[in-house]
Protein backbone atom coordinates (compact mmCIF):
# COMPACT_ATOMS: atom_id res chain seq x y z
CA UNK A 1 -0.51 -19.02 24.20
CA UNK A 2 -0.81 -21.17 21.12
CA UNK A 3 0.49 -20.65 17.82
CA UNK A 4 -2.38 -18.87 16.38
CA UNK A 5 -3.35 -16.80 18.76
CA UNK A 6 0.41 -15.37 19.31
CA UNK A 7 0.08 -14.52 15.24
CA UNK A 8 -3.51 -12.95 16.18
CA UNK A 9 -1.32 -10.00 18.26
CA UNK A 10 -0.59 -8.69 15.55
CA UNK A 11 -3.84 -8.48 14.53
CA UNK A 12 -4.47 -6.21 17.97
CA UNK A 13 -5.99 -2.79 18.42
CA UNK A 14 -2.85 -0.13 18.95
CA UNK A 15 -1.98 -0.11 22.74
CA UNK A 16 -0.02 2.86 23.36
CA UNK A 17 -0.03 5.97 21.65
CA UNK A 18 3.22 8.38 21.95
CA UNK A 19 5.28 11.08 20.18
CA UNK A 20 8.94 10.45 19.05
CA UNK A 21 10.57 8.82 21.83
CA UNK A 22 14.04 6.93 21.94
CA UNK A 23 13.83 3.26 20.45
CA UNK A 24 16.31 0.54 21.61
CA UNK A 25 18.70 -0.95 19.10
CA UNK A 26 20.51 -4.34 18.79
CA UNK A 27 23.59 -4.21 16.42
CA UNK A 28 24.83 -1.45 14.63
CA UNK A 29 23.10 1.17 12.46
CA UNK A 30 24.54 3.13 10.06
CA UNK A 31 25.71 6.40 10.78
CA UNK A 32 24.34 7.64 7.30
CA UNK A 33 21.39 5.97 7.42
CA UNK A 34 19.35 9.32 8.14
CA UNK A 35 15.29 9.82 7.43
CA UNK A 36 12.17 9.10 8.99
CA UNK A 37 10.55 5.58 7.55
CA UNK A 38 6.61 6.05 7.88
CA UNK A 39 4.19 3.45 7.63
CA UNK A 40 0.41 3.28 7.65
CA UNK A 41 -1.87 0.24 8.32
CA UNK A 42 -5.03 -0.86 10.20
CA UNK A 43 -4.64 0.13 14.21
CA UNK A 44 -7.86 -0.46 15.35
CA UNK A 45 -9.83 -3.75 14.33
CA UNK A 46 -13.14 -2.98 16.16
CA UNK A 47 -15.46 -0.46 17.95
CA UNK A 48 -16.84 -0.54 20.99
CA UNK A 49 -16.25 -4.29 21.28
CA UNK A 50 -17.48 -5.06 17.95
CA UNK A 51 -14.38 -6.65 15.71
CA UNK A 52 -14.84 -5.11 12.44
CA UNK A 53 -15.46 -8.38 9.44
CA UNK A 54 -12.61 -7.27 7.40
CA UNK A 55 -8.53 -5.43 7.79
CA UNK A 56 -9.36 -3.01 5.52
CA UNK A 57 -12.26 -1.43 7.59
CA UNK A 58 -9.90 -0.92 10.51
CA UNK A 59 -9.42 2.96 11.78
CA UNK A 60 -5.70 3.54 10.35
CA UNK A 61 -2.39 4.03 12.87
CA UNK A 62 0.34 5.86 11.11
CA UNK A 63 4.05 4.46 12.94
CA UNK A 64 7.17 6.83 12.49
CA UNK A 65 11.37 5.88 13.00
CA UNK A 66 13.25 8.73 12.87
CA UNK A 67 17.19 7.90 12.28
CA UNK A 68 19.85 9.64 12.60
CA UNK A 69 23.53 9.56 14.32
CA UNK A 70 23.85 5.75 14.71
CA UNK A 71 20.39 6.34 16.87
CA UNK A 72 16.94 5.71 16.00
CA UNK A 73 13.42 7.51 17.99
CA UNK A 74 9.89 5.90 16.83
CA UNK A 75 6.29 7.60 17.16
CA UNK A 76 3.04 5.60 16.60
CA UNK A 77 -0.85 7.44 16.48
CA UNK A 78 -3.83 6.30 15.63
CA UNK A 79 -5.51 8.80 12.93
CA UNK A 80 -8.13 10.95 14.59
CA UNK A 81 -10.62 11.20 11.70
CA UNK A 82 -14.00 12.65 11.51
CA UNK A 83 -16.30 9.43 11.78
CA UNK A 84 -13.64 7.98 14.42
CA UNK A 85 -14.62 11.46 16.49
CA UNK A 86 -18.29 11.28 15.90
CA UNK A 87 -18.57 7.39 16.95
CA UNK A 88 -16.42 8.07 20.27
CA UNK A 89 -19.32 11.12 20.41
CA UNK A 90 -22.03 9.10 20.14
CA UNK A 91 -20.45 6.28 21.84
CA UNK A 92 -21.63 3.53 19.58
CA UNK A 93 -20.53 2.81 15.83
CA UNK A 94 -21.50 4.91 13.22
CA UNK A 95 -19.90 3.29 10.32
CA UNK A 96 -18.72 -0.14 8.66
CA UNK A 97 -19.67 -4.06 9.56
CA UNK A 98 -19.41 -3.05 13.36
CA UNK A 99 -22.70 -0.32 12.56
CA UNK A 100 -26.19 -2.17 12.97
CA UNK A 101 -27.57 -2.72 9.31
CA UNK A 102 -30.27 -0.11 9.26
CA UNK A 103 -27.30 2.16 9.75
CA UNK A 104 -25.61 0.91 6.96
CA UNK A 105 -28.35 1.00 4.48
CA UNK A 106 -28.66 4.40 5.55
CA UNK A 107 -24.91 5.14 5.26
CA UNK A 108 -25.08 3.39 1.73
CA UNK A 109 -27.99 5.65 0.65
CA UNK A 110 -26.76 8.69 2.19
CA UNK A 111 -23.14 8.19 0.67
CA UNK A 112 -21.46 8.16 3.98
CA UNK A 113 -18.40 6.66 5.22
CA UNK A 114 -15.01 7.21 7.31
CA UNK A 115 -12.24 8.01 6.12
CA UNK A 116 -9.98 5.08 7.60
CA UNK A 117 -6.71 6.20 6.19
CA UNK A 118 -5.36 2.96 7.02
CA UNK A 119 -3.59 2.08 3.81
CA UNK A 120 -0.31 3.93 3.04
CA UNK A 121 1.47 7.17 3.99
CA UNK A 122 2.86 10.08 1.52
CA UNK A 123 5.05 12.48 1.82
CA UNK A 124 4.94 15.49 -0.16
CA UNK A 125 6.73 19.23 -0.33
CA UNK A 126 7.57 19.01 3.46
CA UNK A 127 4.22 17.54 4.01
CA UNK A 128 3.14 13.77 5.60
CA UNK A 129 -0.49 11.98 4.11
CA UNK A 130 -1.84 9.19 5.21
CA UNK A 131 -3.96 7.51 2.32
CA UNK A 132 -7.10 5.17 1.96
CA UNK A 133 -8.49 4.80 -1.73
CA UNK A 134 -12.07 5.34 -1.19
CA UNK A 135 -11.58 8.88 0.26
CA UNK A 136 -9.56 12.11 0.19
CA UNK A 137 -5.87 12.13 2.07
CA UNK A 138 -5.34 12.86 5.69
CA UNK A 139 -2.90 15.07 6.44
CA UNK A 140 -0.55 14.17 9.85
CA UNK A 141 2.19 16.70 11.29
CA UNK A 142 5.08 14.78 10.12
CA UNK A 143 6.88 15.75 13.24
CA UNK A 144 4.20 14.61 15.87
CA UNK A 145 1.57 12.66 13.64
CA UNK A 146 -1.25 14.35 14.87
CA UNK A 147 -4.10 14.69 12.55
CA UNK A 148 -4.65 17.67 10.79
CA UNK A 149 -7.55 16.99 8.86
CA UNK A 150 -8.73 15.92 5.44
CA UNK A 151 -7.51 17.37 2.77
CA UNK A 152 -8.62 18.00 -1.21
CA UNK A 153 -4.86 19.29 -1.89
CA UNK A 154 -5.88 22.48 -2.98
CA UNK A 155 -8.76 21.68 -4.59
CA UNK A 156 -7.28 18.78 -6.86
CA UNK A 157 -8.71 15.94 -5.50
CA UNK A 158 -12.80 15.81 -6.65
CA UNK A 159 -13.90 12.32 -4.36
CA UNK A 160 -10.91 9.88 -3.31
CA UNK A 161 -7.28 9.73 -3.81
CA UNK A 162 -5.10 6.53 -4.69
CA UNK A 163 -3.27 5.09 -1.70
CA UNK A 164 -0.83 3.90 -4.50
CA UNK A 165 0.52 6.90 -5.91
CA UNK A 166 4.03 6.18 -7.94
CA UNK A 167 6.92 8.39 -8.45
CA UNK A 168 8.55 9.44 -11.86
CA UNK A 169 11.75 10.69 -11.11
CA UNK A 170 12.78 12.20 -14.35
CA UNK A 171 10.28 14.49 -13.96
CA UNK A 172 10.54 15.21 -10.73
CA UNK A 173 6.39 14.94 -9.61
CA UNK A 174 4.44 11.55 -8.12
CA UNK A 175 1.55 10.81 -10.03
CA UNK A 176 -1.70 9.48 -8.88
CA UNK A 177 -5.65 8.33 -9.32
CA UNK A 178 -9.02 8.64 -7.70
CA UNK A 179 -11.94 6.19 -8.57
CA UNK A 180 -15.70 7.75 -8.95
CA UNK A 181 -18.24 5.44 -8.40
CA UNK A 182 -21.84 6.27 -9.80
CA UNK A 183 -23.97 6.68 -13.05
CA UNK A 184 -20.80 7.86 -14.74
CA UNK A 185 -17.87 5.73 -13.25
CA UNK A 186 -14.31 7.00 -13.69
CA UNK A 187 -10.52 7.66 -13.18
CA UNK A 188 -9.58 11.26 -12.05
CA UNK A 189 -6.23 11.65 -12.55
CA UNK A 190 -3.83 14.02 -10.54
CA UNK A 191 -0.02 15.22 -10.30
CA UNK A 192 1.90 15.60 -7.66
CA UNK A 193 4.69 18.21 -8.77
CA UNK A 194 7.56 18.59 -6.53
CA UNK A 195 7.68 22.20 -7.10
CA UNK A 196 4.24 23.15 -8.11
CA UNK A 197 0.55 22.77 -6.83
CA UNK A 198 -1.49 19.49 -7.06
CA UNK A 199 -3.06 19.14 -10.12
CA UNK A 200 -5.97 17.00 -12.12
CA UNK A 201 -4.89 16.13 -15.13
CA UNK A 202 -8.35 14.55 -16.84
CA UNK A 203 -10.17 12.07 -16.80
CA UNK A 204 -10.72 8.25 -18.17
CA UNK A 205 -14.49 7.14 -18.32
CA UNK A 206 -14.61 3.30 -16.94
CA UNK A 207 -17.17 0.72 -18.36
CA UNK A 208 -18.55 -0.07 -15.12
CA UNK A 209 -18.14 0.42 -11.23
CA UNK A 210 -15.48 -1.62 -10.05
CA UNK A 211 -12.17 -1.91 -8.41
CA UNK A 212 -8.67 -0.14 -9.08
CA UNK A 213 -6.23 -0.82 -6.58
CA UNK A 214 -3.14 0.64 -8.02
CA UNK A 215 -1.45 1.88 -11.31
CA UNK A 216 1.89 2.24 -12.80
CA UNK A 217 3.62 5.69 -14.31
CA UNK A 218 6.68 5.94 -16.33
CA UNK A 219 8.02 8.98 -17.92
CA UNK A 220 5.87 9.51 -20.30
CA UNK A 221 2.42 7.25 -19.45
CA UNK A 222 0.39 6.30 -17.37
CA UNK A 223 -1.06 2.97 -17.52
CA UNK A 224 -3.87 1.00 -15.98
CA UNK A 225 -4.49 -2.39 -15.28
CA UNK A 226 -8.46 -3.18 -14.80
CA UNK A 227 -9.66 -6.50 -13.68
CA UNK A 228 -13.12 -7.70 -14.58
CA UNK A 229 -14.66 -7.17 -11.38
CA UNK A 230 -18.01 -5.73 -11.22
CA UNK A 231 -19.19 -3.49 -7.79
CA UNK A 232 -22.59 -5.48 -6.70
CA UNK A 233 -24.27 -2.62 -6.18
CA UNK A 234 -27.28 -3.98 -4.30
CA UNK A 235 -25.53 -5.42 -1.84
CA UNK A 236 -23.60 -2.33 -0.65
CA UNK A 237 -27.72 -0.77 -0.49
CA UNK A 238 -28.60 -3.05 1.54
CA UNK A 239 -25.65 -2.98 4.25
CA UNK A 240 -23.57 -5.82 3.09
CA UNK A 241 -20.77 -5.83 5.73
CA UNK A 242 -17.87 -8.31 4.15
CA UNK A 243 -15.84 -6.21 1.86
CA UNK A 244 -14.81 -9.23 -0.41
CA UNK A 245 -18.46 -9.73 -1.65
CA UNK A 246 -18.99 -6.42 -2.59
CA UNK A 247 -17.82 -7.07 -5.85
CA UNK A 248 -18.31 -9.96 -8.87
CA UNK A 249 -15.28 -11.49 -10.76
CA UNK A 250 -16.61 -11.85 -14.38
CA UNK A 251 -13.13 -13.30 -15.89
CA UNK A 252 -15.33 -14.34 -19.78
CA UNK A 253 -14.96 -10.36 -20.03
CA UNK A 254 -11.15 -9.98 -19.43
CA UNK A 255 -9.24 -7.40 -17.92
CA UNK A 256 -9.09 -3.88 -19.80
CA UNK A 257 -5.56 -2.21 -20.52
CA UNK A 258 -5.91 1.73 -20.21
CA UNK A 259 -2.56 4.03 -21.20
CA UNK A 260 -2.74 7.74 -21.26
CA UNK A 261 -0.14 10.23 -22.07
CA UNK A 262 0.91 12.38 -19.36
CA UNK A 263 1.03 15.02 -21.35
CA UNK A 264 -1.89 14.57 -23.46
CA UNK A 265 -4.29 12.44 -20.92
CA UNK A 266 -7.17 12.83 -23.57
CA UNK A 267 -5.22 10.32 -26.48
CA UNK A 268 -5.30 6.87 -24.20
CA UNK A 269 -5.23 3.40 -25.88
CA UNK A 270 -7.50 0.64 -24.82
CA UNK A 271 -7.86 -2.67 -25.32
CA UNK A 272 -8.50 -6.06 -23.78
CA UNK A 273 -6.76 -9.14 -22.76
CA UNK A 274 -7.40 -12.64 -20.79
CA UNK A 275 -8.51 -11.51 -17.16
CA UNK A 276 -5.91 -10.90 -14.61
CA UNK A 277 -6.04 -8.67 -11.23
CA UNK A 278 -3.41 -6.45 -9.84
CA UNK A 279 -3.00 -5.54 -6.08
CA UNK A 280 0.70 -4.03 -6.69
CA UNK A 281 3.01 -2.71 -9.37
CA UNK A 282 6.30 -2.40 -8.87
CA UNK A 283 7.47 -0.07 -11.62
CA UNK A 284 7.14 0.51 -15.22
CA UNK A 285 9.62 2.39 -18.25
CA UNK A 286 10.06 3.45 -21.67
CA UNK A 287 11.53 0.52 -24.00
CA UNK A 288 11.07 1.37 -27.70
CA UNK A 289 8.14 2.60 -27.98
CA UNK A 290 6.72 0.39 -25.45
CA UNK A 291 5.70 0.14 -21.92
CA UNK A 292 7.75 -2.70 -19.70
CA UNK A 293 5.69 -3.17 -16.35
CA UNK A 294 6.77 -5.37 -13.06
CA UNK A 295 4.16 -6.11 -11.34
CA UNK A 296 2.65 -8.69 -9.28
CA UNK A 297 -0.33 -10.94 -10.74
CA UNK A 298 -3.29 -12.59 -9.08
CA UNK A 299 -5.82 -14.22 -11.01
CA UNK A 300 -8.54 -13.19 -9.24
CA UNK A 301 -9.59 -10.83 -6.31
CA UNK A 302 -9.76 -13.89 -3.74
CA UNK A 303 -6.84 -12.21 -1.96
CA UNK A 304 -9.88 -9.69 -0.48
CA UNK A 305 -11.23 -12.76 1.21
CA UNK A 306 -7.50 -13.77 3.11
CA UNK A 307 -7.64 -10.42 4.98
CA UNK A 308 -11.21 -10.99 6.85
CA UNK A 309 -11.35 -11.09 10.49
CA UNK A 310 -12.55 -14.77 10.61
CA UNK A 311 -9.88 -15.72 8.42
CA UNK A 312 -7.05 -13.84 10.95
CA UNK A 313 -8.42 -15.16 14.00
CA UNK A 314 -8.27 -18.70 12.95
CA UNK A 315 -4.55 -18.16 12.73
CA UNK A 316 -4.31 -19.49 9.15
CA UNK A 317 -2.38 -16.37 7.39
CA UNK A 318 -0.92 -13.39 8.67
CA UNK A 319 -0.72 -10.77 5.72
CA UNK A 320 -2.46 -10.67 1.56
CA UNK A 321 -1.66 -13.83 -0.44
CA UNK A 322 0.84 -13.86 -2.90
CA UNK A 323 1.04 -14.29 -6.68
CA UNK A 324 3.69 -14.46 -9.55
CA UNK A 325 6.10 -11.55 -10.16
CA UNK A 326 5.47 -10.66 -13.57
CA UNK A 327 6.94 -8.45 -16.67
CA UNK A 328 4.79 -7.33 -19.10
CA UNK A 329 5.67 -5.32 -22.62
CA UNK A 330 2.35 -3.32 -23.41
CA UNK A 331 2.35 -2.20 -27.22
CA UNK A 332 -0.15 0.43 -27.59
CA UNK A 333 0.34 1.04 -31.49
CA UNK A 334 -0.52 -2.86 -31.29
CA UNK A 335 -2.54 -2.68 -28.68
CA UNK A 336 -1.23 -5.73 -27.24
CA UNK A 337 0.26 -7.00 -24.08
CA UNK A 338 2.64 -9.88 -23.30
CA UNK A 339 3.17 -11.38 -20.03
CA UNK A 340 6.03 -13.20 -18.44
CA UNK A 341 6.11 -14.93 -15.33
CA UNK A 342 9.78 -13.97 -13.74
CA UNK A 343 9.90 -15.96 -10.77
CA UNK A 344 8.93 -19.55 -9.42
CA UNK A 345 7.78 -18.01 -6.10
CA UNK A 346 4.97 -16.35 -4.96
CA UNK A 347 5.06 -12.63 -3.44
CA UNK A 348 3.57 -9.54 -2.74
CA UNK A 349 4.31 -5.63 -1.93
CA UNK A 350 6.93 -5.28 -4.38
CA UNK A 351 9.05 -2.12 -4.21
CA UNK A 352 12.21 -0.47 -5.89
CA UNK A 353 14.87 2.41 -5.96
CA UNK A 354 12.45 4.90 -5.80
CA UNK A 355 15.49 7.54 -7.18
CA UNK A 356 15.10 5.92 -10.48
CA UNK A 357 11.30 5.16 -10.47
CA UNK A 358 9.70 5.66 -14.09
CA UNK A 359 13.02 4.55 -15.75
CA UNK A 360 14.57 0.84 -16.09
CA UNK A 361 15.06 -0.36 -12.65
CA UNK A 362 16.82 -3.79 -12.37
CA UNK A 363 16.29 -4.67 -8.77
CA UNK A 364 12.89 -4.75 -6.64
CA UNK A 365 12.29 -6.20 -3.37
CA UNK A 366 9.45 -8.11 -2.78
CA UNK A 367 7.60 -10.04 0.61
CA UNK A 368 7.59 -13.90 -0.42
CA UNK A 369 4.60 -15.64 0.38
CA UNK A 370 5.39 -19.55 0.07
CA UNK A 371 8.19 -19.48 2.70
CA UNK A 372 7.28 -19.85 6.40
CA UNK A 373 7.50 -17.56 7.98
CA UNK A 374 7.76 -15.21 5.03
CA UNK A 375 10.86 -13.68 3.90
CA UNK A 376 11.89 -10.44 1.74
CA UNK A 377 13.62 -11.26 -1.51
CA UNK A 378 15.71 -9.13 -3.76
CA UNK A 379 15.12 -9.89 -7.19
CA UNK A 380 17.46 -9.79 -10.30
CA UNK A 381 15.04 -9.19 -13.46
CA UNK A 382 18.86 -9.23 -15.12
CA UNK A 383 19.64 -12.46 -14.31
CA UNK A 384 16.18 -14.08 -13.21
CA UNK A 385 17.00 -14.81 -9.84
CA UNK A 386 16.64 -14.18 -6.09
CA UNK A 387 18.22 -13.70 -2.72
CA UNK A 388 16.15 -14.05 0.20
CA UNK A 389 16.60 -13.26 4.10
CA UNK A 390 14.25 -15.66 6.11
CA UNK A 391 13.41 -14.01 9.39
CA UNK A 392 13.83 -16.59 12.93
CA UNK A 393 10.49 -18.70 13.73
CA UNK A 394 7.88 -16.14 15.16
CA UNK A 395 9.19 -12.93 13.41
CA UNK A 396 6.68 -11.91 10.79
CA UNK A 397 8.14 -9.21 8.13
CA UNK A 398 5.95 -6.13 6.21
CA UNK A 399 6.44 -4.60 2.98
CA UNK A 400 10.21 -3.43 2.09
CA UNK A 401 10.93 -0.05 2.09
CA UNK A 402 14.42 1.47 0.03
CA UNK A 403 16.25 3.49 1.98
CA UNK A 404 18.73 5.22 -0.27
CA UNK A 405 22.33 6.02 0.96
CA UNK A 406 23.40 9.82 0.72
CA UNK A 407 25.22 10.57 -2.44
CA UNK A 408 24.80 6.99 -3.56
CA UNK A 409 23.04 6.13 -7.15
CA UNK A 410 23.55 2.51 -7.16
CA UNK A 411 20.38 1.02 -7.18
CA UNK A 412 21.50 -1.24 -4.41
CA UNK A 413 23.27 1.52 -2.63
CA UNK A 414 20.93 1.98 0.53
CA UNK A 415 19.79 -0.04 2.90
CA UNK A 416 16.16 -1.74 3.22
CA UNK A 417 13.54 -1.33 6.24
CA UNK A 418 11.09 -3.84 7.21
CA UNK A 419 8.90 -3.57 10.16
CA UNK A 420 8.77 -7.11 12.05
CA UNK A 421 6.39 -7.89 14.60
CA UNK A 422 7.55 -10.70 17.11
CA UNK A 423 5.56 -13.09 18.92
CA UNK A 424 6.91 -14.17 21.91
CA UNK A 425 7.43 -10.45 23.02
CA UNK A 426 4.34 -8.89 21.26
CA UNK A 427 6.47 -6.47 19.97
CA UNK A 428 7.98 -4.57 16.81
CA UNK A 429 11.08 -3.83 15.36
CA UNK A 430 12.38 -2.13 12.34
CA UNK A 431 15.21 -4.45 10.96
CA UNK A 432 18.04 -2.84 9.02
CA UNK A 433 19.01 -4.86 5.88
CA UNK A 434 21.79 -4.46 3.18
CA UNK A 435 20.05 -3.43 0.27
CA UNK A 436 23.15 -5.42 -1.82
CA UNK A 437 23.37 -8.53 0.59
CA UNK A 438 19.66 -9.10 2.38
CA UNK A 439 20.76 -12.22 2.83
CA UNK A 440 23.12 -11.69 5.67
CA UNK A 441 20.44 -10.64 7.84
CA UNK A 442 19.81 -7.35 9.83
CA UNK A 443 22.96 -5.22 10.48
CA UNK A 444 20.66 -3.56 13.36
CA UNK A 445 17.53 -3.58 14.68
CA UNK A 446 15.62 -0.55 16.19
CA UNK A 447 12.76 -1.67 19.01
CA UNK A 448 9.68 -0.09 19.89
CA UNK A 449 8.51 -1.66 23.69
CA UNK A 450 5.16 -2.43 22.29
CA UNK A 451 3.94 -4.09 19.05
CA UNK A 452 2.56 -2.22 15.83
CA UNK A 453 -0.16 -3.43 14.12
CA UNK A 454 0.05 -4.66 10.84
CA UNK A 455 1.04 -1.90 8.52
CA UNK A 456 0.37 -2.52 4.66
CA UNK A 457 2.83 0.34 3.37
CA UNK A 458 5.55 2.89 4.28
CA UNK A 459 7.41 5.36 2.87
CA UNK A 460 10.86 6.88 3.09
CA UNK A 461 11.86 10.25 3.51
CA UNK A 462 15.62 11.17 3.76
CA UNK A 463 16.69 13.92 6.15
């Protein structure tokens, strides 16, 4: 098998479905390393032997490692949705590139699509989500991840649901966003209380139909980064199949900066800058009077165009291109934003402490993109620096996911997960890092005895 088409398995449709079952581990976990890690990405790449022309069309998998007692058990199901049901009814696809065109148009006109849930997982009050931005969440048993069904929350959710909700701690709720497309595009925006029902908070009219792939909260605010891309509406009429010309970059009318008060979601500040797109934020606080974001930048939205089918296949790249970790101070009584590039190397899927998200966080741990094969960073926005654990040739690494240790508050005082798909094997592993020293490698690895597909993002939930 040949270099690129051992990196292609990872790019292969789920091959065995199962409930928890016991994993096989190399070193030596941690005894109080005890939770459930979830993680949600593309697990099927094609219907009825038609590849699908882009990742984020695929029908969503949802993979689960339970640990617990120096052991570890893993569960991994595809997401049984509605349209996935109705295409293995009518035995033909329904939906997406793999549909004939006429069946698109009509899916376009008709304002019908499938819920992929193929993008993240949530976990809230006992309950387990798995996400996709352009629809409502899916709700999973969290202790078998079967699929329960779509779900408004209540009533909450109007159209879609962020697959990038963030966490405030301080006040103990996660905080999301749903885009509506239309005559009248704009952000719905929603709470997530940890004692309460879902609620919708208001609303933010948009200028135009485009694309908002994730947001930032701190304790008081939330704030939006919009790029100047524009949704080519014709095109989706008439049964365009690549995702990444759906939509027009237009950077001569700059990116928009939207901040609304929790508390008062009516009073948001707006105002423009020089264009700029953001995939992922990291986290965002409270520094006198203003807003101090980490995020990373792109300066486009050619990162869409990396994650195409033709683009895998060839063997060329293996997960979204990077761009440069950034901190930006957003003055809304000036309505003015500066931007610093922290970091000479390029990343993606940035994460932190999630026990202090909202507030200053000084750490985040971050996917590099220049080093081959890529490598997970821990970042010192103190000191401007980086260590970095490089995985062996053939090991390719997801998102990082904080793990926090019981009773710690460090924000280094956990451990971090990363899902890593092998070649040679065709298998998966969840390696067990340090959160202090990454460097030193995996203190324990826990093996499934098949691979997962590529999974974009995960979650954590502590037993």
């Amino acid at each position: 098998m040949v270099a690129g088409a051992q990196r292609f398995g990872w790019f292969e449709d789920v091959s065995r479905e199962h409930g928890f079952e016991p994993l096989r581990i190399e070193g030596n976990l941690p005894h109080e390393l005890a939770g459930t890690l979830y993680r949600a990405g593309p697990g099927l790449f094609g219907s009825f032997g038609r590849r699908y022309d882009h990742l984020f069309e695929g029908d969503g998998a949802v993979s689960a490692v339970r640990f617990g007692g120096g052991g570890a058990h893993g569960a991994h199901r595809v997401v049984q949705s509605a349209g996935l049901a109705a295409e293995r009814a009518a035995g033909r696809p329904l939906y997406g590139s793999a549909a004939p065109r006429l069946r698109r148009i009509a899916n376009a006109i008709g304002g019908r699509g499938k819920n992929v849930a193929n993008t993240n997982a949530l976990a809230w009050q006992g309950r387990l989500f798995a996400l996709v931005e352009s629809s409502r969440p899916t709700e999973l048993a969290p202790d078998t991840l079967a699929t329960l069904g779509e779900t408004d929350l209540g009533g909450a959710v109007l159209e879609t649901f962020t697959a990038h909700p963030h966490r405030v701690a301080a006040r103990r709720a996660t905080y999301g966003f749903g885009v509506r497309f239309g005559c009248a595009p704009a952000l719905e925006l929603y709470e997530l209380s940890d004692r309460a029902a879902a609620r919708r908070l208001g609303e933010i009219a948009l200028e135009a139909n485009t694309v908002v792939h994730d947001f930032i909260a701190t304790e008081r605010h939330l704030a939006f980064a919009i790029g100047p891309a524009r949704l080519r509406a014709l095109r989706v009429l008439l049964g365009e199949a690549s995702a990444d010309r759906f939509f027009r970059w237009e950077p001569e009318r700059g990116s928009e900066i939207i901040v609304a008060p929790i508390d008062a979601p009516g009073e948001i500040v707006r105002f423009r800058t020089d264009a700029f797109f953001v995939w992922h934020f990291a986290n965002a606080f409270e520094r006198g009077g203003a807003i101090v974001a980490d995020f990373v930048r792109h300066p486009d939205l050619r990162a869409i165009g990396t994650m195409r089918d033709e683009a895998v296949r060839g063997g060329a790249i293996v997960d979204m291109d990077g761009g440069d970790l950034c901190r930006a101070v957003i003055d809304s009584g000036r309505a003015s934003m500066q931007i610093e590039r922290v970091w000479g190397e390029s990343c993606e899927f940035p994460t932190v402490d999630v026990r202090g998200a909202g507030s200053p966080r000084r750490y985040a741990w971050v996917a590099t993109t220049e080093k081959r094969p890529r490598s997970i960073a821990r970042f010192d926005f103190e000191r401007g620096d980086a260590v970095l654990w490089t995985p062996p040739p053939g090991q390719h690494v997801s998102e990082p996911v904080f793990a926090p240790r019981p009773g710690g508050d460090g924000e280094c005082d956990g451990w971090i997960l990363v899902l890593v798909y092998e070649e040679r094997a065709h298998t998966s592993h969840i390696a067990v890092l340090d959160a202090a020293r990454p460097e030193h490698g995996p203190l324990a690895q826990a093996h499934f005895d098949h691979h997962v597909p590529l999974t974009l993002h995960g979650t954590w939930v502590g037993s």
